[in-house]
Protein backbone atom coordinates (compact mmCIF):
# COMPACT_ATOMS: atom_id res chain seq x y z
CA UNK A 1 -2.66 11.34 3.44
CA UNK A 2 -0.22 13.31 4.69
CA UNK A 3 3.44 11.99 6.31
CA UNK A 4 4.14 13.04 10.46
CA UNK A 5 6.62 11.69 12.59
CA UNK A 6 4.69 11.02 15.68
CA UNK A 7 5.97 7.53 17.43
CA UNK A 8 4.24 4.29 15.88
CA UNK A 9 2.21 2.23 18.14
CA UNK A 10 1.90 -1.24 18.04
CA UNK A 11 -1.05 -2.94 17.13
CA UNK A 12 -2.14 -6.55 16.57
CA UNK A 13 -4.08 -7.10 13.57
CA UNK A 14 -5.97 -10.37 13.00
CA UNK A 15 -8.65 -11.28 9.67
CA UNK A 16 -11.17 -9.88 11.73
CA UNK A 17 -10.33 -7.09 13.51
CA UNK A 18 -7.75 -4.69 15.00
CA UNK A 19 -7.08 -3.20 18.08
CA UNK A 20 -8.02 0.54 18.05
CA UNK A 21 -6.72 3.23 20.43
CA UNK A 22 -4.25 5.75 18.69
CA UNK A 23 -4.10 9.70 18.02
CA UNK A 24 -0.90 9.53 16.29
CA UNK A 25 -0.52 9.84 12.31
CA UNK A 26 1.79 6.43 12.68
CA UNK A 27 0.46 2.92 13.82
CA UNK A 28 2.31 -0.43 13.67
CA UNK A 29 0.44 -3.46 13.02
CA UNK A 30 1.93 -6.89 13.35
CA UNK A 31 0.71 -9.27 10.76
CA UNK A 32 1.02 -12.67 11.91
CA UNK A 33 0.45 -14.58 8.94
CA UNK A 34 -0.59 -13.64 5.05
CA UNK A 35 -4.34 -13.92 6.18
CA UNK A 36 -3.94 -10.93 8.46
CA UNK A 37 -1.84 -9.09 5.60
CA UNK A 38 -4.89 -9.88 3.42
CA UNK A 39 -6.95 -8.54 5.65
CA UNK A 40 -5.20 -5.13 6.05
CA UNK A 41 -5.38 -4.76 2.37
CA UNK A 42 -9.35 -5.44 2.55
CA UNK A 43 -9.20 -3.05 4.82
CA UNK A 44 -7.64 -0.26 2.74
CA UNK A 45 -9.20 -0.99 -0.14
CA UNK A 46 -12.19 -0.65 1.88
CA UNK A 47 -11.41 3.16 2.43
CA UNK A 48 -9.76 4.31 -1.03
CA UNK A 49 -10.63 6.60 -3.44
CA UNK A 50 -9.30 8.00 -6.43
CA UNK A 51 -6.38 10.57 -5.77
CA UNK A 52 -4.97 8.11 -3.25
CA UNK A 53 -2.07 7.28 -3.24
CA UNK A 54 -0.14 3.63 -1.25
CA UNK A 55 3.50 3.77 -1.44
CA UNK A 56 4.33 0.39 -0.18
CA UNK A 57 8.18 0.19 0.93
CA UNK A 58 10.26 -2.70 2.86
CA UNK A 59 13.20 -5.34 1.74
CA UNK A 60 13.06 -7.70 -1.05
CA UNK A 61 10.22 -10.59 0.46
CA UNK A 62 8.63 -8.04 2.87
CA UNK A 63 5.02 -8.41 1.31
CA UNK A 64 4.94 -5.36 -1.27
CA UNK A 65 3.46 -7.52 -3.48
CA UNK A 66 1.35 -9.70 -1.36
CA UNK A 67 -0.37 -6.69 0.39
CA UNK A 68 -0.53 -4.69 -3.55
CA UNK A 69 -2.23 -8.25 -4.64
CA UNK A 70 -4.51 -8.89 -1.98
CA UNK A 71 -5.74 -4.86 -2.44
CA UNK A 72 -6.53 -5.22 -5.83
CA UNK A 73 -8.66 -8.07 -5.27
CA UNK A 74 -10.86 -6.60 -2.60
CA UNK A 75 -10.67 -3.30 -4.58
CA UNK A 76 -12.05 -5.84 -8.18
CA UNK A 77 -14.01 -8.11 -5.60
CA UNK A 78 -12.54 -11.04 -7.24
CA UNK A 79 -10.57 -13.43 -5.18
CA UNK A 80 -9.29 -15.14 -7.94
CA UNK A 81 -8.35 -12.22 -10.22
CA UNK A 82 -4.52 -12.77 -11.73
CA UNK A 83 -2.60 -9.96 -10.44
CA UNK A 84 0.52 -10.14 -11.50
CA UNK A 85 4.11 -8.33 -10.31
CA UNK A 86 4.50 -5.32 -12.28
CA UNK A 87 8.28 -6.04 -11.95
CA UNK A 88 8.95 -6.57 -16.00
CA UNK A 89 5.93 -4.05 -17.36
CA UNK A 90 6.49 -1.72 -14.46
CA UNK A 91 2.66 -0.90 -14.06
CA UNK A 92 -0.43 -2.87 -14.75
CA UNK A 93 -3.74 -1.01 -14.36
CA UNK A 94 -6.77 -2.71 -13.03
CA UNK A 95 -10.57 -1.61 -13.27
CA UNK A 96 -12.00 -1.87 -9.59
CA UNK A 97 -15.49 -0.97 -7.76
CA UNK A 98 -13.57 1.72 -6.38
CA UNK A 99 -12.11 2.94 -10.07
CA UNK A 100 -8.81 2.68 -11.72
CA UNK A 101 -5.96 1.09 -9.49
CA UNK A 102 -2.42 1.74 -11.04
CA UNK A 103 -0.08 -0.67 -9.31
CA UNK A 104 3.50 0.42 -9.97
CA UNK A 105 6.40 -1.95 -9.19
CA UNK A 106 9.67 0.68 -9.68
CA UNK A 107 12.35 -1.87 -8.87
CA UNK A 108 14.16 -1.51 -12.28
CA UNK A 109 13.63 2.14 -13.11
CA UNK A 110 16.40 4.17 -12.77
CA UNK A 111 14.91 7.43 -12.18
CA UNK A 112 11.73 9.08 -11.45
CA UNK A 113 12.27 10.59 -15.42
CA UNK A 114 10.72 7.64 -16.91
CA UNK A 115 7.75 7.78 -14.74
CA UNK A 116 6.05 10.35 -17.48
CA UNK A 117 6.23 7.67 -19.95
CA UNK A 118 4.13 5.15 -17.50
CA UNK A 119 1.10 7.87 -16.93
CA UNK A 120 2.04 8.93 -13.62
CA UNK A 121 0.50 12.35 -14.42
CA UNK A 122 -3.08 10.61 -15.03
CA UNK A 123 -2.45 7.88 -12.61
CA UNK A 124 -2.66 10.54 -9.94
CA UNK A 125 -6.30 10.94 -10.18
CA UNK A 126 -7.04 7.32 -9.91
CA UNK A 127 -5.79 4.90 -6.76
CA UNK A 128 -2.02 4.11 -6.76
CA UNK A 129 -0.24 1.51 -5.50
CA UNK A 130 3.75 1.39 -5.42
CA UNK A 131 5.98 -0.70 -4.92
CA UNK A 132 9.70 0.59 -4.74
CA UNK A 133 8.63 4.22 -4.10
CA UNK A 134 12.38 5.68 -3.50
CA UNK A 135 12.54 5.52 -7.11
CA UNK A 136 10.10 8.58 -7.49
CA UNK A 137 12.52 10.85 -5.91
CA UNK A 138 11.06 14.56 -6.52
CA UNK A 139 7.44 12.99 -7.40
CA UNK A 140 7.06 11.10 -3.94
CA UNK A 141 3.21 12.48 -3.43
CA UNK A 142 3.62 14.27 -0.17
CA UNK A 143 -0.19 13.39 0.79
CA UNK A 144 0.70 9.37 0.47
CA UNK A 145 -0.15 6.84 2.95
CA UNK A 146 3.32 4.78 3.73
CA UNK A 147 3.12 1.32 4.74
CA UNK A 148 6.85 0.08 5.18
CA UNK A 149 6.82 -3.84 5.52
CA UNK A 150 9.95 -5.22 8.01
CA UNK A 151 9.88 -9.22 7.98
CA UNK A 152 8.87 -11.26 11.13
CA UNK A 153 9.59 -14.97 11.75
CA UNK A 154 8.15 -17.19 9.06
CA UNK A 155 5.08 -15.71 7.44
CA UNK A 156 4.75 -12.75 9.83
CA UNK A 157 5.05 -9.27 9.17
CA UNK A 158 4.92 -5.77 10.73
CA UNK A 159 3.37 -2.88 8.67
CA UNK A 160 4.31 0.95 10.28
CA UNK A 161 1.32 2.98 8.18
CA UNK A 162 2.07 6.88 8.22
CA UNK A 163 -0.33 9.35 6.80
CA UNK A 164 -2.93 11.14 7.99
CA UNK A 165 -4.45 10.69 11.00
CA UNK A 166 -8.02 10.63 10.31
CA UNK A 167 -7.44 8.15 7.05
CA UNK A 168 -5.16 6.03 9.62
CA UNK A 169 -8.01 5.48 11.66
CA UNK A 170 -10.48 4.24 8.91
CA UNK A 171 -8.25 1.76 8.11
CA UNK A 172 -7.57 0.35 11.31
């Protein structure tokens, strides 16, 4: 999924649905509540394969983790599966119907050296999710789908996905 510049537009997601209606590789959806931020993830999950890769970016609080937890639910199809922040192990990798998810929390590595000790190499041919990904510097994945989280009042949120166009719109 690659990364263009076009301007986002904004979109309304709910649980059930989401407005449609964009050609550019950058949509905003506004995410009322955690239900609707669950319901994105369902939705990506939905669409992933291995070789994907989720960099999830935004402020301390934004829903990184929310959004990564939620995903790897759908992905197990197990609303109660115990998915834990990465924060302290740095990755935790989950078997899925849709194949290995590596979820990568990079809030307390210092550089994108250590990443070779955490299986980034082999990680790439699975699904990855990241949290913190300004840490990879040099290994950013240019083909990544972006979803920078910006908090709202209360519980809402507002997700600006970049990537490719034609993955953009399978998810919405």
């Amino acid at each position: 999924m690659g990364c263009m510049g076009d301007k986002p537009e904004l979109l309304y997601a709910t649980p059930r649905a989401a407005q449609i209606g964009f050609m550019s590789a950058s949509v905003t959806v506004f995410l009322p509540d955690l239900a609707a931020t669950e319901a994105l993830a369902a939705r990506l999950a939905s669409v992933a394969r291995a070789g994907d890769c989720i960099l999830l970016e935004g402020p301390l609080g934004a829903g990184k983790t929310a959004l990564a937890r939620a995903f790897l639910r759908a992905a197990a199809g197990d609303p109660e599966l115990e998915v834990p922040s990465p924060s302290f192990t740095l990755v935790q990798i989950y078997d899925t119907r849709i194949g290995p998810v590596f979820h990568y929390d990079l809030w307390r590595l210092d550089g994108s050296d250590s990443l070779a000790e955490l299986d980034w190499e082999d990680a790439l041919d699975a699904v990855v999710l990241v949290e913190w990904p300004d840490r990879l510097g040099t290994l950013r994945p240019p083909e990544a789908l972006t979803i920078n989280l910006r908090l709202g009042d209360g519980e809402a949120r507002e997700a600006t996905l970049t990537g490719q166009n034609d993955r953009l719109r399978s998810i919405l």
